[in-house]
Protein backbone atom coordinates (compact mmCIF):
# COMPACT_ATOMS: atom_id res chain seq x y z
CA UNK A 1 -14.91 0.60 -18.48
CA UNK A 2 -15.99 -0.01 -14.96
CA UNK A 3 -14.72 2.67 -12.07
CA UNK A 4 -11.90 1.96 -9.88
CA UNK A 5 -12.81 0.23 -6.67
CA UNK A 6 -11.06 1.09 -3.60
CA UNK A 7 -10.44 -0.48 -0.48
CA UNK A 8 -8.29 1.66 1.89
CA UNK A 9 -6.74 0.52 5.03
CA UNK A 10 -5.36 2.80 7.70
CA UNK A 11 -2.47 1.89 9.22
CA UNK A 12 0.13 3.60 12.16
CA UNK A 13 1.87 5.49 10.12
CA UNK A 14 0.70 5.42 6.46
CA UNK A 15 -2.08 4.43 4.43
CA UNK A 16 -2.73 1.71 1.77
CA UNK A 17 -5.07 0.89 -1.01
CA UNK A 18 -5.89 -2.15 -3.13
CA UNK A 19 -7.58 -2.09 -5.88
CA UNK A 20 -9.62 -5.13 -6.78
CA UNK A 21 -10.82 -4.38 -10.13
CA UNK A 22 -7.38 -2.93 -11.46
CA UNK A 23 -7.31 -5.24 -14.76
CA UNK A 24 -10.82 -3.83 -15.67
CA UNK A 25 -9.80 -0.02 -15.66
CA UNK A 26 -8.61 1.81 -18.54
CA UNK A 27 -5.12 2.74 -19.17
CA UNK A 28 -6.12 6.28 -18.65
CA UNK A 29 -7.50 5.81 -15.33
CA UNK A 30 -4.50 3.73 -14.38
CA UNK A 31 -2.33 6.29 -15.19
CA UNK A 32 -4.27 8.55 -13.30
CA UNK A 33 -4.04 6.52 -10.28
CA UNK A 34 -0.10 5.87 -10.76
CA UNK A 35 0.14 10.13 -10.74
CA UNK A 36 -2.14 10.50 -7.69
CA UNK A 37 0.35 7.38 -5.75
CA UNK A 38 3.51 9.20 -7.28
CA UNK A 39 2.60 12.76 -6.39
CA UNK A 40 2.42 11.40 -3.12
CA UNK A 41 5.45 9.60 -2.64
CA UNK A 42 3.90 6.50 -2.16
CA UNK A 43 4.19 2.76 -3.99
CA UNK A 44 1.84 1.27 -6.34
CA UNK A 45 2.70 -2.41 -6.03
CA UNK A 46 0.86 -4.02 -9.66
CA UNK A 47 1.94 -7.35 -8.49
CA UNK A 48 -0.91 -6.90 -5.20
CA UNK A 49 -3.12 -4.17 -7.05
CA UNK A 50 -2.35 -1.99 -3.93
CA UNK A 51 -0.28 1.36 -3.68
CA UNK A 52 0.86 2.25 0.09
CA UNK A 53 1.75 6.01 0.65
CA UNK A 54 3.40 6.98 3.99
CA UNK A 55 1.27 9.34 5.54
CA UNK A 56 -1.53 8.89 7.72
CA UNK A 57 -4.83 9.57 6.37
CA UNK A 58 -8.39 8.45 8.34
CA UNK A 59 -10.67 7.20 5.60
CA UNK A 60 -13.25 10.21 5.43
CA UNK A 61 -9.63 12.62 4.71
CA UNK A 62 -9.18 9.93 2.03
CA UNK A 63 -12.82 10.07 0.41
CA UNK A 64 -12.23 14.10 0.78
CA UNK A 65 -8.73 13.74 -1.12
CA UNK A 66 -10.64 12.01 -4.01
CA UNK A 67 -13.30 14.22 -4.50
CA UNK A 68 -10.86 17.43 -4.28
CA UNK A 69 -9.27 15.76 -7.52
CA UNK A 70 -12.15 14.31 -8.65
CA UNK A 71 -11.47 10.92 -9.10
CA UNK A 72 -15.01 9.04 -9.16
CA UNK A 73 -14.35 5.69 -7.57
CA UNK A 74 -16.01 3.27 -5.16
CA UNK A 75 -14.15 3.08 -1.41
CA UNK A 76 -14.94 0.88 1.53
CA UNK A 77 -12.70 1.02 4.41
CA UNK A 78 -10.63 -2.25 5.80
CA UNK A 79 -9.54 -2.83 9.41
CA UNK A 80 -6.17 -3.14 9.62
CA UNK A 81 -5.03 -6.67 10.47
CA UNK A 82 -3.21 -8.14 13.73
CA UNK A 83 0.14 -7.74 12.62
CA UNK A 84 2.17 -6.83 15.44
CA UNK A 85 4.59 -5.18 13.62
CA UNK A 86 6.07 -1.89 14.63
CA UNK A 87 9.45 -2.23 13.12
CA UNK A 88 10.71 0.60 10.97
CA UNK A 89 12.41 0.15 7.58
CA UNK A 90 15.97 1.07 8.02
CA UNK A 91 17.37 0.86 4.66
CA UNK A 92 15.84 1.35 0.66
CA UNK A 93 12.95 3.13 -0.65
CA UNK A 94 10.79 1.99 2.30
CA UNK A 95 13.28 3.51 4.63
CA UNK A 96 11.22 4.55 7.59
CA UNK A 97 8.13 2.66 6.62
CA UNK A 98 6.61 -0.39 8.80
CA UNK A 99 7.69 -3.50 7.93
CA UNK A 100 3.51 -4.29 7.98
CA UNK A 101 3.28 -1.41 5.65
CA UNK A 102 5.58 -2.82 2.58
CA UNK A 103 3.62 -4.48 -0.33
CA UNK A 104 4.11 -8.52 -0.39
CA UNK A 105 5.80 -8.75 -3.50
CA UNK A 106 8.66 -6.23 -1.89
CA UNK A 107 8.96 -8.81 1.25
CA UNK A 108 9.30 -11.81 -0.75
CA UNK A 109 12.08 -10.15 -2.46
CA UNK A 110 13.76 -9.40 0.43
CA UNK A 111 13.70 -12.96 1.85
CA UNK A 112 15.67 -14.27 -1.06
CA UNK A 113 18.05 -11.19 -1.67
CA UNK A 114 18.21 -8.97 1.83
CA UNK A 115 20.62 -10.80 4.11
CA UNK A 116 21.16 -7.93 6.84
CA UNK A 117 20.09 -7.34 10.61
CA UNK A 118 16.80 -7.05 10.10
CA UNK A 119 16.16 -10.05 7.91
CA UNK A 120 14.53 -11.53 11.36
CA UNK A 121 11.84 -8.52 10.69
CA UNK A 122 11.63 -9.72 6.69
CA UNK A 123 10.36 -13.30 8.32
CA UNK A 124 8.38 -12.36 10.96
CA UNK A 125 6.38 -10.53 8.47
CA UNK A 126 6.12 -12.66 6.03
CA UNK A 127 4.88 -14.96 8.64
CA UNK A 128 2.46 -12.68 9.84
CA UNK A 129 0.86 -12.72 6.42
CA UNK A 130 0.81 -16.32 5.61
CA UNK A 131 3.15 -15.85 2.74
């Protein structure tokens, strides 16, 4: 079994992580990855491979959070795109999150089921992303 590879990207106010090689980890170091997200109060999102926990972190804190619970895995750091978005989550489990924090597969279900005052946000993101 291969290590997990990590690709972190700071954002305002939270962090998030995909993890390109997810399928090729074992169950054991999944589960040690979904304890690390939960502990933290953060998402994992399995339909992305990413996990987004709301608190801001700079990458080297990140690297230093790993090796404090020694998790051996590969990290490279990702700018943060040119989404615009400074909207805060209002409602849910993202509640106070930015919209351009929220995992895809959590926006696309809000464009078919979320029908409320921010569903302008919902499409402006989604936009934002291509999706």
């Amino acid at each position: 079994m291969s290590k997990p590879q990590f690709v972190f990207t700071q954002r305002k106010n939270s962090f998030s992580v995909h993890i390109p090689n997810l399928e090729d980890l074992s169950v054991a170091d999944i589960q040690i990855i979904e304890t690390f997200v939960e502990n933290r109060k953060g998402i994992f999102d399995f339909n992305t491979y990413t996990f987004v926990i709301p608190k801001k972190l700079e990458f080297h804190e990140f690297i230093a959070l790993l090796k404090h619970i020694n998790m051996n895995a590969e990290c490279s750091q990702q700018e943060m795109g040119n989404s615009s978005s400074s909207n805060v989550v209002s409602f849910g489990q993202y509640k106070g999150m930015l919209y351009s924090d929220l995992p895809d597969a959590y926006l696309l279900w809000l464009k078919d089921n979320y029908r409320g005052r921010e569903s302008a946000f919902v499409r402006q993101e989604l936009t934002n992303r291509n999706l």
